[in-house]
C-alpha atoms as a PDB file:
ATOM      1  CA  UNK A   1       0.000   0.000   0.000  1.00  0.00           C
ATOM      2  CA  UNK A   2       3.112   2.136   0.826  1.00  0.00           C
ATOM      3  CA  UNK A   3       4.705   1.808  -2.275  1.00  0.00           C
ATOM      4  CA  UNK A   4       1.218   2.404  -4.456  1.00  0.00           C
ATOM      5  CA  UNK A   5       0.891   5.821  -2.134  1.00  0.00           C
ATOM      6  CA  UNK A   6       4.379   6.733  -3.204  1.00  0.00           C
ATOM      7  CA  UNK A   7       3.811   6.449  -6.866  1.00  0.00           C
ATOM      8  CA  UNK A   8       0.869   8.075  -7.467  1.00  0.00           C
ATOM      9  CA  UNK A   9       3.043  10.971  -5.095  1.00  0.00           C
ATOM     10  CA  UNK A  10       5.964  11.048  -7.339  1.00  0.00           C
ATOM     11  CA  UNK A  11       3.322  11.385 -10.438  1.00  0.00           C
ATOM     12  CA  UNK A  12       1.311  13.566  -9.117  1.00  0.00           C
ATOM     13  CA  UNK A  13       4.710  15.791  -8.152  1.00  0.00           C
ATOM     14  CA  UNK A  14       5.643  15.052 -11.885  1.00  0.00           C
ATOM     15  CA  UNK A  15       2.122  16.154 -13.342  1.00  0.00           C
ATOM     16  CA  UNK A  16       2.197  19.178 -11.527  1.00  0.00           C
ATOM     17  CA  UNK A  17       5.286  20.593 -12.979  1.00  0.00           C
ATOM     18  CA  UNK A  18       4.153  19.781 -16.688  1.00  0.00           C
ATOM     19  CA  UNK A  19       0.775  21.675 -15.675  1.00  0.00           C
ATOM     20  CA  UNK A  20       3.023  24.287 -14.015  1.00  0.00           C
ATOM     21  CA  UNK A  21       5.350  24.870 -16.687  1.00  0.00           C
ATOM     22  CA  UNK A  22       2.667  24.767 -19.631  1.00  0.00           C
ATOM     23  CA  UNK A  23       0.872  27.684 -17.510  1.00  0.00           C
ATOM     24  CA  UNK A  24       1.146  30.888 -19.218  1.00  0.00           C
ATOM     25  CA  UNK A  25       1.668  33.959 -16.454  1.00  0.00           C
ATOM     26  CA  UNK A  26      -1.085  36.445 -15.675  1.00  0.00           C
ATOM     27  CA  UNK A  27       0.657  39.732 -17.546  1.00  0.00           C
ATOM     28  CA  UNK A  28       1.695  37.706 -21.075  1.00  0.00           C
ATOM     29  CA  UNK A  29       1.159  40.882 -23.350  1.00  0.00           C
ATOM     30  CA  UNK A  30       3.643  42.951 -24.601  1.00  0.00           C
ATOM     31  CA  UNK A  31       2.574  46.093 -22.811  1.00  0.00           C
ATOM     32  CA  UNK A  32       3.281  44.181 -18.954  1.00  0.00           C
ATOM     33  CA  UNK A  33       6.623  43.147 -20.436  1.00  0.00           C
ATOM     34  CA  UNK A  34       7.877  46.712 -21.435  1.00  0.00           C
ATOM     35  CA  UNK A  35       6.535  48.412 -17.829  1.00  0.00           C
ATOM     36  CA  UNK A  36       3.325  49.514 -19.883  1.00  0.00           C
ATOM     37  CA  UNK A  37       0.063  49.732 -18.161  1.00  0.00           C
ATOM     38  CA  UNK A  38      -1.939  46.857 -18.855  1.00  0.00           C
ATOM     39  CA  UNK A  39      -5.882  46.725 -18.791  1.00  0.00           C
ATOM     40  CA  UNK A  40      -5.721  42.873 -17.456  1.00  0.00           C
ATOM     41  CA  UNK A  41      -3.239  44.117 -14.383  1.00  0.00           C
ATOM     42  CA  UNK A  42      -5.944  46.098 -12.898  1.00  0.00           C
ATOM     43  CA  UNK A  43      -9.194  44.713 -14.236  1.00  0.00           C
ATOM     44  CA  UNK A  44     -11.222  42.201 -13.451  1.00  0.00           C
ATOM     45  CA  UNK A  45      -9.740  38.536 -12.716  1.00  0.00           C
ATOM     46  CA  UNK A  46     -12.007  36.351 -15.057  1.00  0.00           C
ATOM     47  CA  UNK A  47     -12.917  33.005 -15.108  1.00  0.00           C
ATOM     48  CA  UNK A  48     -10.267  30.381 -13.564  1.00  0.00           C
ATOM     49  CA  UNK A  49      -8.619  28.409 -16.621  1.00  0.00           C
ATOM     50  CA  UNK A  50      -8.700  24.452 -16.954  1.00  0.00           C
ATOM     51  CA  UNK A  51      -5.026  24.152 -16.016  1.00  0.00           C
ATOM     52  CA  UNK A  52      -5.753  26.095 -12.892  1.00  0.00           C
ATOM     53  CA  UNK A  53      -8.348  24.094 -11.798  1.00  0.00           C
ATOM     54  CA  UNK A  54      -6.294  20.670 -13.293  1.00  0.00           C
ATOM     55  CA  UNK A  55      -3.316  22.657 -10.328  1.00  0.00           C
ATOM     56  CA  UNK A  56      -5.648  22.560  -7.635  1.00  0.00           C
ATOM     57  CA  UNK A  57      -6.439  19.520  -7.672  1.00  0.00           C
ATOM     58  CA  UNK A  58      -3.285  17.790  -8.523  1.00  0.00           C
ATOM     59  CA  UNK A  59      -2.025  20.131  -5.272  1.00  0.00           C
ATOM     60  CA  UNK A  60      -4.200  18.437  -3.200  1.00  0.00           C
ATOM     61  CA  UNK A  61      -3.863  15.085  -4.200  1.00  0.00           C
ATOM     62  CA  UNK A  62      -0.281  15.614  -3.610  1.00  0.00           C
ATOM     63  CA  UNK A  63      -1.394  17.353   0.202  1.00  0.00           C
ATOM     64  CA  UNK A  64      -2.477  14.160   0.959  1.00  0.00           C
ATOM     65  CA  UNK A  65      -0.622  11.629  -0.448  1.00  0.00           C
ATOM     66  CA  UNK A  66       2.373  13.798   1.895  1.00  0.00           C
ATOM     67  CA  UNK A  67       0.074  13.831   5.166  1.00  0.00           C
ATOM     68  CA  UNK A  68      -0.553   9.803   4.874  1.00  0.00           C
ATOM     69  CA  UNK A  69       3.141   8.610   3.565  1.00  0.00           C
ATOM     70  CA  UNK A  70       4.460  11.306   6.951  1.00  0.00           C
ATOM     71  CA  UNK A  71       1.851   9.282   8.952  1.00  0.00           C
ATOM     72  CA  UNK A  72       2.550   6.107   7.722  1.00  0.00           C
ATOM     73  CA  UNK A  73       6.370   6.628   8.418  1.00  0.00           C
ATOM     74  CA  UNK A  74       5.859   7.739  12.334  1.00  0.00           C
ATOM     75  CA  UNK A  75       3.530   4.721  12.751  1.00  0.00           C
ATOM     76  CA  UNK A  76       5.089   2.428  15.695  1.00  0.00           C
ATOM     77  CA  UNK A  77       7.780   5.058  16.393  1.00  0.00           C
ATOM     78  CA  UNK A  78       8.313   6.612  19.891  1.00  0.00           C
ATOM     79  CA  UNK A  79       7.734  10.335  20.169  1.00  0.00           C
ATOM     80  CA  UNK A  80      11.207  11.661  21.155  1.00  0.00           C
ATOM     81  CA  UNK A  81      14.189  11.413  18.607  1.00  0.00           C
ATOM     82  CA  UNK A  82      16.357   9.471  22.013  1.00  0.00           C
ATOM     83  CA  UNK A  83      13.731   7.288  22.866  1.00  0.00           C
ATOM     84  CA  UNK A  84      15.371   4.035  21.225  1.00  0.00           C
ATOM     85  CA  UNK A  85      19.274   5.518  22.281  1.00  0.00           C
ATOM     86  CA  UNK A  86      20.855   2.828  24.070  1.00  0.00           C
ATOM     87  CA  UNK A  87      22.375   5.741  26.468  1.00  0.00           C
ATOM     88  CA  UNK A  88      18.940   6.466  27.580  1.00  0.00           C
ATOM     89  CA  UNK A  89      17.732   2.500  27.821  1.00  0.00           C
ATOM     90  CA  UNK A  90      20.169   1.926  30.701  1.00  0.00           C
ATOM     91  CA  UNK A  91      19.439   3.369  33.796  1.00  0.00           C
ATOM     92  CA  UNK A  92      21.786   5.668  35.044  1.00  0.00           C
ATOM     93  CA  UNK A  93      24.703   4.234  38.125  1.00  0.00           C
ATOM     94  CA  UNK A  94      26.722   6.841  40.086  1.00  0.00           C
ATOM     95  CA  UNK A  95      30.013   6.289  39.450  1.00  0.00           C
ATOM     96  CA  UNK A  96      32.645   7.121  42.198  1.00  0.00           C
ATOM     97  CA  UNK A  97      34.992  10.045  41.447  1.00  0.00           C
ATOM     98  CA  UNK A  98      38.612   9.082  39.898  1.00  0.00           C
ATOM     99  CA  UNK A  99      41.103  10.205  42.643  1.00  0.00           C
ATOM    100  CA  UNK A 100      43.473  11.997  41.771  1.00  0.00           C
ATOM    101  CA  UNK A 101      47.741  11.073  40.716  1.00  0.00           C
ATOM    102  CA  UNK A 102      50.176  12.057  42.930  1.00  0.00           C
ATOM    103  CA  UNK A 103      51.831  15.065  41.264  1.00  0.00           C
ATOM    104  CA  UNK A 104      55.194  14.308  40.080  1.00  0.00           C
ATOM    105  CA  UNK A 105      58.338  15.539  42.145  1.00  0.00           C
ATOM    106  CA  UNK A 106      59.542  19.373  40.564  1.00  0.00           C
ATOM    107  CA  UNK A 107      63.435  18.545  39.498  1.00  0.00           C
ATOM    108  CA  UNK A 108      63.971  22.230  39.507  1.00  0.00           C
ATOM    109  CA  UNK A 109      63.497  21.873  43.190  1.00  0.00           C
ATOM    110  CA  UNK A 110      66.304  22.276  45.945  1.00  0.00           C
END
Protein backbone atom coordinates (compact mmCIF):
# COMPACT_ATOMS: atom_id res chain seq x y z
CA UNK A 1 0.00 0.00 0.00
CA UNK A 2 3.11 2.14 0.83
CA UNK A 3 4.70 1.81 -2.27
CA UNK A 4 1.22 2.40 -4.46
CA UNK A 5 0.89 5.82 -2.13
CA UNK A 6 4.38 6.73 -3.20
CA UNK A 7 3.81 6.45 -6.87
CA UNK A 8 0.87 8.08 -7.47
CA UNK A 9 3.04 10.97 -5.10
CA UNK A 10 5.96 11.05 -7.34
CA UNK A 11 3.32 11.38 -10.44
CA UNK A 12 1.31 13.57 -9.12
CA UNK A 13 4.71 15.79 -8.15
CA UNK A 14 5.64 15.05 -11.88
CA UNK A 15 2.12 16.15 -13.34
CA UNK A 16 2.20 19.18 -11.53
CA UNK A 17 5.29 20.59 -12.98
CA UNK A 18 4.15 19.78 -16.69
CA UNK A 19 0.77 21.67 -15.68
CA UNK A 20 3.02 24.29 -14.01
CA UNK A 21 5.35 24.87 -16.69
CA UNK A 22 2.67 24.77 -19.63
CA UNK A 23 0.87 27.68 -17.51
CA UNK A 24 1.15 30.89 -19.22
CA UNK A 25 1.67 33.96 -16.45
CA UNK A 26 -1.08 36.44 -15.68
CA UNK A 27 0.66 39.73 -17.55
CA UNK A 28 1.70 37.71 -21.07
CA UNK A 29 1.16 40.88 -23.35
CA UNK A 30 3.64 42.95 -24.60
CA UNK A 31 2.57 46.09 -22.81
CA UNK A 32 3.28 44.18 -18.95
CA UNK A 33 6.62 43.15 -20.44
CA UNK A 34 7.88 46.71 -21.44
CA UNK A 35 6.53 48.41 -17.83
CA UNK A 36 3.33 49.51 -19.88
CA UNK A 37 0.06 49.73 -18.16
CA UNK A 38 -1.94 46.86 -18.85
CA UNK A 39 -5.88 46.72 -18.79
CA UNK A 40 -5.72 42.87 -17.46
CA UNK A 41 -3.24 44.12 -14.38
CA UNK A 42 -5.94 46.10 -12.90
CA UNK A 43 -9.19 44.71 -14.24
CA UNK A 44 -11.22 42.20 -13.45
CA UNK A 45 -9.74 38.54 -12.72
CA UNK A 46 -12.01 36.35 -15.06
CA UNK A 47 -12.92 33.01 -15.11
CA UNK A 48 -10.27 30.38 -13.56
CA UNK A 49 -8.62 28.41 -16.62
CA UNK A 50 -8.70 24.45 -16.95
CA UNK A 51 -5.03 24.15 -16.02
CA UNK A 52 -5.75 26.10 -12.89
CA UNK A 53 -8.35 24.09 -11.80
CA UNK A 54 -6.29 20.67 -13.29
CA UNK A 55 -3.32 22.66 -10.33
CA UNK A 56 -5.65 22.56 -7.63
CA UNK A 57 -6.44 19.52 -7.67
CA UNK A 58 -3.28 17.79 -8.52
CA UNK A 59 -2.03 20.13 -5.27
CA UNK A 60 -4.20 18.44 -3.20
CA UNK A 61 -3.86 15.08 -4.20
CA UNK A 62 -0.28 15.61 -3.61
CA UNK A 63 -1.39 17.35 0.20
CA UNK A 64 -2.48 14.16 0.96
CA UNK A 65 -0.62 11.63 -0.45
CA UNK A 66 2.37 13.80 1.90
CA UNK A 67 0.07 13.83 5.17
CA UNK A 68 -0.55 9.80 4.87
CA UNK A 69 3.14 8.61 3.57
CA UNK A 70 4.46 11.31 6.95
CA UNK A 71 1.85 9.28 8.95
CA UNK A 72 2.55 6.11 7.72
CA UNK A 73 6.37 6.63 8.42
CA UNK A 74 5.86 7.74 12.33
CA UNK A 75 3.53 4.72 12.75
CA UNK A 76 5.09 2.43 15.69
CA UNK A 77 7.78 5.06 16.39
CA UNK A 78 8.31 6.61 19.89
CA UNK A 79 7.73 10.33 20.17
CA UNK A 80 11.21 11.66 21.16
CA UNK A 81 14.19 11.41 18.61
CA UNK A 82 16.36 9.47 22.01
CA UNK A 83 13.73 7.29 22.87
CA UNK A 84 15.37 4.04 21.22
CA UNK A 85 19.27 5.52 22.28
CA UNK A 86 20.85 2.83 24.07
CA UNK A 87 22.38 5.74 26.47
CA UNK A 88 18.94 6.47 27.58
CA UNK A 89 17.73 2.50 27.82
CA UNK A 90 20.17 1.93 30.70
CA UNK A 91 19.44 3.37 33.80
CA UNK A 92 21.79 5.67 35.04
CA UNK A 93 24.70 4.23 38.12
CA UNK A 94 26.72 6.84 40.09
CA UNK A 95 30.01 6.29 39.45
CA UNK A 96 32.65 7.12 42.20
CA UNK A 97 34.99 10.04 41.45
CA UNK A 98 38.61 9.08 39.90
CA UNK A 99 41.10 10.20 42.64
CA UNK A 100 43.47 12.00 41.77
CA UNK A 101 47.74 11.07 40.72
CA UNK A 102 50.18 12.06 42.93
CA UNK A 103 51.83 15.07 41.26
CA UNK A 104 55.19 14.31 40.08
CA UNK A 105 58.34 15.54 42.15
CA UNK A 106 59.54 19.37 40.56
CA UNK A 107 63.44 18.55 39.50
CA UNK A 108 63.97 22.23 39.51
CA UNK A 109 63.50 21.87 43.19
CA UNK A 110 66.30 22.28 45.95
Amino acid sequence: MTTLVLAIHILVALLIILVVLIQGGENVDITAAFGGVSQAAFGPRGTVSTLAKITWVLGAIFLVTSVTLSVWATKGRTNSVLGNSPQRSAPATPQKAPTPAPAPANPFQR
